[in-house]
Structures are given as structure tokens and as C-alpha cells.
N, C-alpha and C. Protein backbone atom coordinates (compact mmCIF):
# COMPACT_ATOMS: atom_id res chain seq x y z
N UNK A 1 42.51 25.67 21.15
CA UNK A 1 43.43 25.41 22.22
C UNK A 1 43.11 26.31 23.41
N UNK A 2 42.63 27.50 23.24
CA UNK A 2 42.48 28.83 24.45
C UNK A 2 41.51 28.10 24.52
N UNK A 3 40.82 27.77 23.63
CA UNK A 3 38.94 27.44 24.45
C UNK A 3 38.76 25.93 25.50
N UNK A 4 40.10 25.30 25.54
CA UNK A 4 40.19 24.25 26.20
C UNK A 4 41.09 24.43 27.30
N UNK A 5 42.01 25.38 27.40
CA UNK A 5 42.29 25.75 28.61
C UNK A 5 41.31 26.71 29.08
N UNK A 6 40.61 27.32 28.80
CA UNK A 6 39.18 28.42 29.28
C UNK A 6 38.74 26.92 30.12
N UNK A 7 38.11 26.25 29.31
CA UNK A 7 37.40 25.39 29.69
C UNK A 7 37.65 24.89 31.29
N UNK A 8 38.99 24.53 31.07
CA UNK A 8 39.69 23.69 32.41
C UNK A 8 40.13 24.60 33.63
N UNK A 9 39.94 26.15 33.36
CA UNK A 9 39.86 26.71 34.68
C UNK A 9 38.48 26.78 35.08
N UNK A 10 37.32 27.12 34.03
CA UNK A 10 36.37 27.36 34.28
C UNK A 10 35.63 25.99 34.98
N UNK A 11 35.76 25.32 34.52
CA UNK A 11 34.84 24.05 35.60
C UNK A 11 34.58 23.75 37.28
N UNK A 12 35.63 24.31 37.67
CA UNK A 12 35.24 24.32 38.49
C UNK A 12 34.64 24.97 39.48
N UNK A 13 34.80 26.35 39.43
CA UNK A 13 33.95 27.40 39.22
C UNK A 13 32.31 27.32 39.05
N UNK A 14 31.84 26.55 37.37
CA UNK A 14 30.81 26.58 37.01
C UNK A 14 29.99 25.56 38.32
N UNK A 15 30.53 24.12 38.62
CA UNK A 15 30.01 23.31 39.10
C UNK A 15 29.88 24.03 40.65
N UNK A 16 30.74 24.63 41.20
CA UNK A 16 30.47 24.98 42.62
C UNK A 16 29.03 26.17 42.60
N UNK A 17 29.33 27.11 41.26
CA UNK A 17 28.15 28.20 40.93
C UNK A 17 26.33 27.42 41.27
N UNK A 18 26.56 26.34 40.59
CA UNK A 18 25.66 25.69 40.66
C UNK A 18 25.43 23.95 41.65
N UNK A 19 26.18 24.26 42.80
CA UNK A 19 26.20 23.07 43.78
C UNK A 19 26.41 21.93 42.95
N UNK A 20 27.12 21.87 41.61
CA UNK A 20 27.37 20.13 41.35
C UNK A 20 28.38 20.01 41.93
N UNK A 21 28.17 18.23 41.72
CA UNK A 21 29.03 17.56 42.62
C UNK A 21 30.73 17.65 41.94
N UNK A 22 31.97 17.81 42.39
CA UNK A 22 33.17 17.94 42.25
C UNK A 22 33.98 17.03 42.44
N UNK A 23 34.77 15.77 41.85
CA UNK A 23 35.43 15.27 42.72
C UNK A 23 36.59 15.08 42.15
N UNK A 24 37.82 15.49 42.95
CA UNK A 24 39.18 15.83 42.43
C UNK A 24 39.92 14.20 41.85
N UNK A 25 41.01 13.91 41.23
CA UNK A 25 41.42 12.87 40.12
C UNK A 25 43.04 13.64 40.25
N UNK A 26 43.17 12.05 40.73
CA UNK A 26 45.28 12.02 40.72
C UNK A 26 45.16 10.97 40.44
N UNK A 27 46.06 10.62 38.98
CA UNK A 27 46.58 9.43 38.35
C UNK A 27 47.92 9.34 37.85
N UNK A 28 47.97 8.17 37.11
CA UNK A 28 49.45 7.95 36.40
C UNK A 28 48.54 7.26 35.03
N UNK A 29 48.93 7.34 34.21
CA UNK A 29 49.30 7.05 32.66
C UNK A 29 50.32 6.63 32.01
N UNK A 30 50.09 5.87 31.17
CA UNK A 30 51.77 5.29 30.16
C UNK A 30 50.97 5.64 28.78
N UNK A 31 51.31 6.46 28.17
CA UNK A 31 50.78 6.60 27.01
C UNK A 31 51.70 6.01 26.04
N UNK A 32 51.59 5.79 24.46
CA UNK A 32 52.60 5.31 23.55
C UNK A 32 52.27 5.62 22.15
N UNK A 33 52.99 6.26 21.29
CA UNK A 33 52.73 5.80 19.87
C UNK A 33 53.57 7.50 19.77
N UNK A 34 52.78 8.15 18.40
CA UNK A 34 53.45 9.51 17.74
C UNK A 34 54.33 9.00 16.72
N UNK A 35 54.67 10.30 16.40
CA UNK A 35 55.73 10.37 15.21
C UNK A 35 56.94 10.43 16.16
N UNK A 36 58.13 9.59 15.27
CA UNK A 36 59.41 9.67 15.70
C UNK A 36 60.11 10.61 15.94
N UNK A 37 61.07 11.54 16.97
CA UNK A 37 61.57 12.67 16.39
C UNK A 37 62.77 12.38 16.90
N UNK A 38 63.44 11.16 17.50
CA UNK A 38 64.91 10.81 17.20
C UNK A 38 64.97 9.62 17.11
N UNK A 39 66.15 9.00 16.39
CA UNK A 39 66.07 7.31 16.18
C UNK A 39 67.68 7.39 16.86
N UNK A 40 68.10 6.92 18.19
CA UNK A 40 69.02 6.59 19.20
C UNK A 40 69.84 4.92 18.95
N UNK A 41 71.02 5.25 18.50
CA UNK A 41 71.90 4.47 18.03
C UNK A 41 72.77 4.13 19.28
N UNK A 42 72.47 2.80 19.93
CA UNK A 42 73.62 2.11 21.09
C UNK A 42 74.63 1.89 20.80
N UNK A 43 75.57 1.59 21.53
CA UNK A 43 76.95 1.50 21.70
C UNK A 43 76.71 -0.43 20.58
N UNK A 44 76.10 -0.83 21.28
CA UNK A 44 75.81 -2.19 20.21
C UNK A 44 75.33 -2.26 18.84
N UNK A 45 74.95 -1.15 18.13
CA UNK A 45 74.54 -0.45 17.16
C UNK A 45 73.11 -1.30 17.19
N UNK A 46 72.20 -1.51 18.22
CA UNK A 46 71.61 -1.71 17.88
C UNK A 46 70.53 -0.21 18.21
N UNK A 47 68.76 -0.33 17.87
CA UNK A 47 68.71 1.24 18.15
C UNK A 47 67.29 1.58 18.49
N UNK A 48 66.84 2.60 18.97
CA UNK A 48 65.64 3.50 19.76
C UNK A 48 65.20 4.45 18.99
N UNK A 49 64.11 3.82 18.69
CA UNK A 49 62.98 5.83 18.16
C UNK A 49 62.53 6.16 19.46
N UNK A 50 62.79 7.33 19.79
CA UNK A 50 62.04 8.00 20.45
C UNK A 50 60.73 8.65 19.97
N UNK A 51 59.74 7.97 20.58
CA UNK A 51 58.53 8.51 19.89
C UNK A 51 57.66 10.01 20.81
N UNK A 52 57.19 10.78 20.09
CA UNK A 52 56.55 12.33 20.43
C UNK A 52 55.62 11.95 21.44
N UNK A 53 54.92 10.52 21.16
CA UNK A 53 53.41 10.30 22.10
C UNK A 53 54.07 9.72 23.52
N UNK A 54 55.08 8.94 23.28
CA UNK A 54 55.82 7.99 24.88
C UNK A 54 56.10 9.09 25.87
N UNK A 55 55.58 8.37 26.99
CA UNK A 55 55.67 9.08 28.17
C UNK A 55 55.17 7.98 29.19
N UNK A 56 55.05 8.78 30.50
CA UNK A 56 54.75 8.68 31.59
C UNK A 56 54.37 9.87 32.33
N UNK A 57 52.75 9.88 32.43
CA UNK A 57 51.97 10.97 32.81
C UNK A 57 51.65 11.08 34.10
N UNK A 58 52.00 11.81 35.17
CA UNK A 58 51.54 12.02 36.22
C UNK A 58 50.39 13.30 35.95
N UNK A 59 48.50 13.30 36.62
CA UNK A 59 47.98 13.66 36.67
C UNK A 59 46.52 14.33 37.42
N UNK A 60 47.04 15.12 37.77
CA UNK A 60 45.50 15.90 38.13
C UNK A 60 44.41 16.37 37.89
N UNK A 61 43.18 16.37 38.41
CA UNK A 61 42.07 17.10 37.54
C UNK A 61 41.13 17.14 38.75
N UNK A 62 39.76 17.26 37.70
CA UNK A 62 38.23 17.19 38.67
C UNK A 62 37.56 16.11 37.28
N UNK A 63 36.58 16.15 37.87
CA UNK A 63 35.62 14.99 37.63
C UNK A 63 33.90 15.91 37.70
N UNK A 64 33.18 16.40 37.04
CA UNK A 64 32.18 17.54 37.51
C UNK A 64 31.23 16.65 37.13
N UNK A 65 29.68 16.29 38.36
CA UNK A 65 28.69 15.46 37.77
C UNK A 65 27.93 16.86 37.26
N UNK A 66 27.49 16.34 35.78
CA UNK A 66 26.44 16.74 35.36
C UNK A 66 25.22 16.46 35.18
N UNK A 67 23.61 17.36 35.07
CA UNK A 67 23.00 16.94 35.02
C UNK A 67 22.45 15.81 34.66
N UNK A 68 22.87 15.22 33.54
CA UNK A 68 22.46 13.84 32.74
C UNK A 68 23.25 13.22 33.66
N UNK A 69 22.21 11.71 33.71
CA UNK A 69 22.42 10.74 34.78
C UNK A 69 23.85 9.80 34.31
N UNK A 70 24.71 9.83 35.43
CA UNK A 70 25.80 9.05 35.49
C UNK A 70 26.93 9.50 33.90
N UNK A 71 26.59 10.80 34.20
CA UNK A 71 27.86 11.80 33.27
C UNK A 71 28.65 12.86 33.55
N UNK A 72 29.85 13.00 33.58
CA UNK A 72 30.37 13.51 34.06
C UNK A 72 31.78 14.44 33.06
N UNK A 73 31.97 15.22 33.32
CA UNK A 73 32.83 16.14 32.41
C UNK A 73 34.21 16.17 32.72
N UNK A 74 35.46 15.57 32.39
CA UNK A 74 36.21 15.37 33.26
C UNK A 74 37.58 16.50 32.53
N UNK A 75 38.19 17.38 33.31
CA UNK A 75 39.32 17.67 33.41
C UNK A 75 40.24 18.04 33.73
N UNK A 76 41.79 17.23 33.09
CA UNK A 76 43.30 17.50 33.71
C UNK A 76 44.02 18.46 33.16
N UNK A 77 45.12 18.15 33.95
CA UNK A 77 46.42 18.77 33.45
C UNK A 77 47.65 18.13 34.01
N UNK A 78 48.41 17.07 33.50
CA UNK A 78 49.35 16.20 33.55
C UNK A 78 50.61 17.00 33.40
N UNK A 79 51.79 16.19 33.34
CA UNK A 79 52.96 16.45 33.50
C UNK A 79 53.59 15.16 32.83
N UNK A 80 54.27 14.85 31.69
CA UNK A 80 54.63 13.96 30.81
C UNK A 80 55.83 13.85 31.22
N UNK A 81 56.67 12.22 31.08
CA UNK A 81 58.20 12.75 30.76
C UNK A 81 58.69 11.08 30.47
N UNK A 82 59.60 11.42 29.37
CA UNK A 82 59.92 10.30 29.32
C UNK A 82 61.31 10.29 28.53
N UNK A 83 62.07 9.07 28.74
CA UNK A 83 63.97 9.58 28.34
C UNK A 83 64.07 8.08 27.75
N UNK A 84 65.92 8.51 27.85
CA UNK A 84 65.65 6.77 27.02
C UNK A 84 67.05 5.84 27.84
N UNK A 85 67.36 4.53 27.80
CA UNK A 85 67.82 3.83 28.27
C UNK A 85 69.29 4.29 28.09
N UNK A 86 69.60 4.98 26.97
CA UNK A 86 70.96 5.31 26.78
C UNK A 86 71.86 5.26 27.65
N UNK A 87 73.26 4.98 27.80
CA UNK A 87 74.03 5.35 28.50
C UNK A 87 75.43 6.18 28.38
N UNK A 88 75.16 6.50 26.90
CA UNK A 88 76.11 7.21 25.89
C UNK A 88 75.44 8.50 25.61
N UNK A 89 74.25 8.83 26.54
CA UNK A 89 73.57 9.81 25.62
C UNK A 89 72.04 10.33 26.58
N UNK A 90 72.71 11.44 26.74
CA UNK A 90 71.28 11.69 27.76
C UNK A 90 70.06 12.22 26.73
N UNK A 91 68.52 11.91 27.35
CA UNK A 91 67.96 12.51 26.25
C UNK A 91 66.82 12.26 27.59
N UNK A 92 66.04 13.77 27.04
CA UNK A 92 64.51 13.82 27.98
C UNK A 92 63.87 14.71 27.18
N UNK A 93 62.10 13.98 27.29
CA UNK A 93 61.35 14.90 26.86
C UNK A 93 60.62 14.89 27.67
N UNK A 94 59.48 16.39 28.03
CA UNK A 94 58.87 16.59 28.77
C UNK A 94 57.37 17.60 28.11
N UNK A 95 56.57 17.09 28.73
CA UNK A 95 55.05 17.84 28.13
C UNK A 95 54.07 18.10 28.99
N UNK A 96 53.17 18.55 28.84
CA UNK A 96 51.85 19.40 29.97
C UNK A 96 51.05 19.20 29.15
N UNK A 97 50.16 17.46 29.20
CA UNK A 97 48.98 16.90 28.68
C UNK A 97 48.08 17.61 29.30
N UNK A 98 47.01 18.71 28.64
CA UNK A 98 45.54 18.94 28.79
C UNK A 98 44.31 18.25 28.33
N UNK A 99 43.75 17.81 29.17
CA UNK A 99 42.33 16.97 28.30
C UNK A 99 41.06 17.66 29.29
N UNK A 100 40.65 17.19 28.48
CA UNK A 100 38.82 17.81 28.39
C UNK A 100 37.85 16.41 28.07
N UNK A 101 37.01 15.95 28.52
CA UNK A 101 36.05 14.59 28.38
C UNK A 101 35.18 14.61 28.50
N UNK A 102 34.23 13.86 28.27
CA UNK A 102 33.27 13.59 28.70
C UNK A 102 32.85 12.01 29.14
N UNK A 103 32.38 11.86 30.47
CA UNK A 103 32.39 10.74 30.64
C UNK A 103 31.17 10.13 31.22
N UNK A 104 30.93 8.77 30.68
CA UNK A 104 29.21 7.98 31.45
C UNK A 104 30.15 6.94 31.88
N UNK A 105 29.41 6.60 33.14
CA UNK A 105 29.46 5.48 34.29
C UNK A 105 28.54 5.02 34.37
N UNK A 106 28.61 3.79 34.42
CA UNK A 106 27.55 2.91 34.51
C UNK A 106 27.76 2.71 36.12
N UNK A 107 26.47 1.87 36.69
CA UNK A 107 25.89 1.61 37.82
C UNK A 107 26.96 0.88 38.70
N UNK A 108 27.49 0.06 38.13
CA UNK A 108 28.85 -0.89 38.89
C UNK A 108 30.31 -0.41 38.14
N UNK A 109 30.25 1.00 38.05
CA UNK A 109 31.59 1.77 38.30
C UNK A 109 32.29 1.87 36.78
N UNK A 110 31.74 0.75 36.04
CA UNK A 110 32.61 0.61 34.87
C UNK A 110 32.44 2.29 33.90
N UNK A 111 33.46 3.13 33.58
CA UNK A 111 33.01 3.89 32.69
C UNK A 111 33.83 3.77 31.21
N UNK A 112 33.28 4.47 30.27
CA UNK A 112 33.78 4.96 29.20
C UNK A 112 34.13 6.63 29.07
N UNK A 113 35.19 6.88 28.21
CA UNK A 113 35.56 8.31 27.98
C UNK A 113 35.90 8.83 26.54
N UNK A 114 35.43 9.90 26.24
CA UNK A 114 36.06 10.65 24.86
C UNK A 114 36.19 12.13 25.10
N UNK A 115 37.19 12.33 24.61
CA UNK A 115 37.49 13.93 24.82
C UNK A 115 38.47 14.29 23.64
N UNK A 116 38.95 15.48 24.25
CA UNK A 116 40.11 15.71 23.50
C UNK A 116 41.52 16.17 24.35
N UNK A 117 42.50 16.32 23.72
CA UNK A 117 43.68 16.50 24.63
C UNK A 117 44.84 17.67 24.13
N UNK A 118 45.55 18.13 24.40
CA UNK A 118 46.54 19.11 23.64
C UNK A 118 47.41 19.15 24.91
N UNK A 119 48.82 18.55 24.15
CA UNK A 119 49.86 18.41 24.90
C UNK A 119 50.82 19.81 24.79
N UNK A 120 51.01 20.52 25.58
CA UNK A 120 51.18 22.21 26.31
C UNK A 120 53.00 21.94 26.49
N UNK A 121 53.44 22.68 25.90
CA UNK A 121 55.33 23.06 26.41
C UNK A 121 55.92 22.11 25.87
N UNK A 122 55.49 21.68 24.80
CA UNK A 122 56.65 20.10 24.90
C UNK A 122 57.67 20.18 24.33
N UNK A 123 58.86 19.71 25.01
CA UNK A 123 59.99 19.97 24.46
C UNK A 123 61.00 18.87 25.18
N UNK A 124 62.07 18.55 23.89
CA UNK A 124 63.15 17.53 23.53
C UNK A 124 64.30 18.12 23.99
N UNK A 125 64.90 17.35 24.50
CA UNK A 125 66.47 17.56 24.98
C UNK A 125 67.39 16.59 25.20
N UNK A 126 69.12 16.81 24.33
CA UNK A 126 69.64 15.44 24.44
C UNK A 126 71.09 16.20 24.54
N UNK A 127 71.92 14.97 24.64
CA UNK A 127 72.99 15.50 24.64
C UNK A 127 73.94 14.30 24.98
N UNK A 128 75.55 14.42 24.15
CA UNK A 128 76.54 13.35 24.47
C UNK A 128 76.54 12.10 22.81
N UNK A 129 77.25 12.16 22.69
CA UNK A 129 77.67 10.58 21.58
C UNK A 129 76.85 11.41 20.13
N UNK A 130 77.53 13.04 19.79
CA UNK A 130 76.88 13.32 18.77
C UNK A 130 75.52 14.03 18.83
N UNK A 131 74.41 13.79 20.12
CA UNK A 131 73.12 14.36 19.90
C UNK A 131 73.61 15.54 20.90
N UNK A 132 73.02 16.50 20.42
CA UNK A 132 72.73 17.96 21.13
C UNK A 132 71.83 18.50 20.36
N UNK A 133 70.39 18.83 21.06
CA UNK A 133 69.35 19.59 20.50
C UNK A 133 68.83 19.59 22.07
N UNK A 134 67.81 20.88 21.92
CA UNK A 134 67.08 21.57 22.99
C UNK A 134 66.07 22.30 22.06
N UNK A 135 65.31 21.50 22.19
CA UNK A 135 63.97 22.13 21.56
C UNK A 135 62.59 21.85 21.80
N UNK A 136 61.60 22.77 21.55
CA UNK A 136 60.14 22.79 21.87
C UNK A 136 59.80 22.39 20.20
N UNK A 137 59.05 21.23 20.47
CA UNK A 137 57.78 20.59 19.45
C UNK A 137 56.37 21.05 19.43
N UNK A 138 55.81 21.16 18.13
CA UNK A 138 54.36 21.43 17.91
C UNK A 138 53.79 20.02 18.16
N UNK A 139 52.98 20.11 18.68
CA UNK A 139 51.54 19.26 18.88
C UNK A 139 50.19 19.71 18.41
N UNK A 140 49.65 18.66 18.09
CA UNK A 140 48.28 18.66 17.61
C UNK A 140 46.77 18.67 18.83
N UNK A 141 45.73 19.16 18.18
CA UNK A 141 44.56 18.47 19.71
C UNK A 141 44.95 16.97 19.16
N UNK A 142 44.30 15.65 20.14
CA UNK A 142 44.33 14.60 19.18
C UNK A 142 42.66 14.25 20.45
N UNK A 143 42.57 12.75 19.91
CA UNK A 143 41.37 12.39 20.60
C UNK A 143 41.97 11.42 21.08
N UNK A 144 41.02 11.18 22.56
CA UNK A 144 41.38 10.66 23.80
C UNK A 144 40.17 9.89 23.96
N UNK A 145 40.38 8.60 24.18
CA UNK A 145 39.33 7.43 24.92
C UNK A 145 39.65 6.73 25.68
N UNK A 146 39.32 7.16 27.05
CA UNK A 146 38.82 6.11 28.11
C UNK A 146 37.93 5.27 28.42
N UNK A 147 38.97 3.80 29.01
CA UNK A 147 37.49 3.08 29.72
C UNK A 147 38.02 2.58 31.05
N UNK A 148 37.54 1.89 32.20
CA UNK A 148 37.69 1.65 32.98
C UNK A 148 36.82 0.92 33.94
């Protein structure tokens, strides 16, 4: 985990040390899946898992070309968050997605990606109709694939 935040200050640094090319990356993401860590009961009894992986990622990074042709090393640091429809029941979670990649582009833009990722601070919060918790969750690295 230190060696992947090392990583993500150091890049950019390394690439300017050595005149590669830099180019900065602001996106959005909908990620989905994880383990459940609340199941949210409506006023209709009907009901919501909140899942660990759901979100909505706002994100920054660089993009560093490396020597090998049409490859590039890519990394962020996002800002996760995602709540739930409730109206009996407030609930938000929030996380600080880190990834690290590596990425080839082909000639007409299309690329592929694999890296890894470790989601930083994350933590659950609810409250109203019975739920009250305020808490920080463990996360795993997991693996990350892009294409585009």
C-alpha cells in the first residue's frame, strides 16, 4: 500500500527528471459490486444492500509516456461517494480510490488498462429509522481493467 502511494507522488517527478511526456486526467467513474455492509429496509418493506464497491468516482491523475511505444503508466487519486435513496434514513459512504496502471494505446486511440487500486479512508455513515453507525472499513488492493 506505501509502495503505491510512493509510487503516485513519485511519477511525476520521475517523468519531468527525464523530459517524458506528462499528461494530466480528470474523470468520473460509476464503479459497482463488493461485499454488502448494510441491507436498507423501506418504508414499503421493500429493500437496499448497500454495497462496499458502489460509488461514484470523481478523478484525477497523470498519464506518464514511457519508453515502450504507445505505453503509458497511469496514476490517480479519486474521491468516491455514494448514499442511498432512503428517505427514512440517511446513509453515506465515502472513499479515496488510488490506482496505479499500466496502459497501451493503440494508433486510433483505442486503449486497454491493468493496474491495481486501494481504496484510502473509507468510511460508512447512517443514521434515522434504527441505523446509526459511523465507521471506517478495511479494503483490499483489488485489480483494475481498463479499456476505452
Amino acid at each position: 500500500m506505501k509502495k503505491m502511494f510512493v509510487l503516485l507522488l513519485l511519477t511525476p517527478m520521475l517523468a519531468w527528471a527525464d523530459d517524458w511526456s506528462v499528461t494530466p486526467v480528470l474523470g468520473i467513474d460509476a464503479q459497482f459490486g463488493g461485499d454488502t455492509i448494510e441491507t436498507i429496509v423501506y418504508t414499503d418493506n421493500t429493500e437496499q444492500d448497500l454495497l462496499a464497491g458502489n460509488g461514484l468516482v470523481f478523478v484525477g491523475g497523470v498519464l506518464v509516456d514511457l519508453p515502450l511505444d504507445n505505453t503509458q503508466l497511469h496514476t490517480s487519486l479519486g474521491f468516491k461517494y455514494s448514499t442511498s435513496a432512503a428517505t427514512n434514513v440517511d446513509v453515506n459512504k465515502i472513499a479515496w480510490p488510488l490506482e496505479v496502471g499500466l496502459r497501451y494505446t493503440l494508433d486510433n486511440g483505442l486503449f486497454a488498462e491493468a493496474g491495481a487500486v486501494k481504496h484510502l479512508a473509507a468510511s460508512y455513515t447512517s443514521s434515522g429509522a434504527g441505523f446509526n453507525r459511523d465507521d471506517e472499513y478495511d479494503t483490499s488492493i483489488g485489480l483494475n481493467l481498463k479499456a476505452g
